[in-house]
Protein backbone atom coordinates (compact mmCIF):
# COMPACT_ATOMS: atom_id res chain seq x y z
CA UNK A 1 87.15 -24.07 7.61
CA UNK A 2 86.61 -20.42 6.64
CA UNK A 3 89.09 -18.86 4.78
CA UNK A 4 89.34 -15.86 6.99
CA UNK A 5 90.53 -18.47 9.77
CA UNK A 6 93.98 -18.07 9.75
CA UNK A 7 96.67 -19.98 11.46
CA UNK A 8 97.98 -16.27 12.00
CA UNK A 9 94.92 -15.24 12.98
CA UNK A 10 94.31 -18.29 15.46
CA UNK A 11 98.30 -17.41 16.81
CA UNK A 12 97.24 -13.79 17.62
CA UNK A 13 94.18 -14.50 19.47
CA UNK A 14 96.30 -17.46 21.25
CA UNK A 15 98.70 -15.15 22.19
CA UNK A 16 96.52 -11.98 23.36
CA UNK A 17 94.42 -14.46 25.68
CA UNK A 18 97.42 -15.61 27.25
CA UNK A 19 98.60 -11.93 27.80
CA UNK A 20 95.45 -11.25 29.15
CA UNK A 21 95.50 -13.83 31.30
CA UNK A 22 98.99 -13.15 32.57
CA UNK A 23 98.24 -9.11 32.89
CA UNK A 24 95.62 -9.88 34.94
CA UNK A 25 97.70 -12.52 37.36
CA UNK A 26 99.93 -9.81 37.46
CA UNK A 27 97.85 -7.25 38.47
CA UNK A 28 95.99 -9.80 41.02
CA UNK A 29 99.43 -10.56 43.12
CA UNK A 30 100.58 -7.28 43.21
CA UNK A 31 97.21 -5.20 44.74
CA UNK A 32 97.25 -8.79 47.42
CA UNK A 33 100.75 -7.54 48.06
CA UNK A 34 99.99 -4.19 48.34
CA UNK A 35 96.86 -5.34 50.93
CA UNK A 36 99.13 -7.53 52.83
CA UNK A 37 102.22 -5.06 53.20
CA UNK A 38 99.15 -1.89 54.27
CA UNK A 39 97.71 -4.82 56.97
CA UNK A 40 101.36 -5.63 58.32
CA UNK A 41 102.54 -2.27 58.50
CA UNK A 42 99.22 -1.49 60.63
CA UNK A 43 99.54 -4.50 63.08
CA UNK A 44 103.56 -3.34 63.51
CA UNK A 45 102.38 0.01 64.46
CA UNK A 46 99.68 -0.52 66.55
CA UNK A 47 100.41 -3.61 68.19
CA UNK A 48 104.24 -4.02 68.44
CA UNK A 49 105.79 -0.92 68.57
CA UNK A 50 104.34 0.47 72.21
CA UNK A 51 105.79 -2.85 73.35
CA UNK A 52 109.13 -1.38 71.88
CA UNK A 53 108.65 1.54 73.15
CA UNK A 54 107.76 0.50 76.75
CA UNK A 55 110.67 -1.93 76.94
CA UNK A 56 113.24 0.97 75.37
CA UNK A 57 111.66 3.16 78.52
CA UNK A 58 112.59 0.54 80.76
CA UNK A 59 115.90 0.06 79.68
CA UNK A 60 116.60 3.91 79.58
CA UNK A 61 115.58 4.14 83.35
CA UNK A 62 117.71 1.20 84.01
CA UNK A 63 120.70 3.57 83.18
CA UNK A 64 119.38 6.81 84.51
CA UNK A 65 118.51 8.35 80.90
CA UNK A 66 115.09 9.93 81.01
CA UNK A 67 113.03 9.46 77.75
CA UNK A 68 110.15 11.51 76.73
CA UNK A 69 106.81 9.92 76.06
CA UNK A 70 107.03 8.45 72.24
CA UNK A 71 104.89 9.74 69.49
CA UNK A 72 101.45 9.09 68.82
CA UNK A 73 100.94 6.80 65.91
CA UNK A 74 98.89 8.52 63.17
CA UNK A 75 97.99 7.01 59.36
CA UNK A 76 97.24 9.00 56.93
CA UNK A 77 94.65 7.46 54.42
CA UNK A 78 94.55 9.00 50.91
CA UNK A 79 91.53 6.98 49.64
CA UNK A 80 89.14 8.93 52.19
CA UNK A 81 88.47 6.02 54.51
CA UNK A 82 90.27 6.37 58.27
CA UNK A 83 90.84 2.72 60.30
């Protein structure tokens, strides 16, 4: 063995791979989060909230209350790229 082959030396390295490693896991889950919450929040909006707002309409003119039309949904991409 060389002499500048530590047990120290072997620790460190150890111990900054496994950092890595974790940092990286880390970093992996949380920009799949990110994706998944972005994908949800799209299918809510375009796919389950005219229902809501259809069957909120409905109920409204069930009780004589007149509703105006709801709001377009718009999403606002910083990144440059539009869905």
């Amino acid at each position: 063995m060389d002499t500048w082959i530590t047990p120290a030396l072997i620790s460190a390295v150890v111990l900054l791979v496994t950092q890595a490693i974790l940092f990286i896991n880390w970093w992996y889950r949380n920009k799949r989060d990110s994706d998944i919450h972005r994908v949800f929040l799209y299918d809510v909006a375009t796919n389950h909230l005219p229902h809501l707002y259809h069957g909120m309409k409905q109920l409204a003119k069930a009780q004589g209350i007149e509703l105006e039309d709801p709001p377009p949904v718009q999403f606002i991409q910083f990144n440059g790229k539009h869905k």
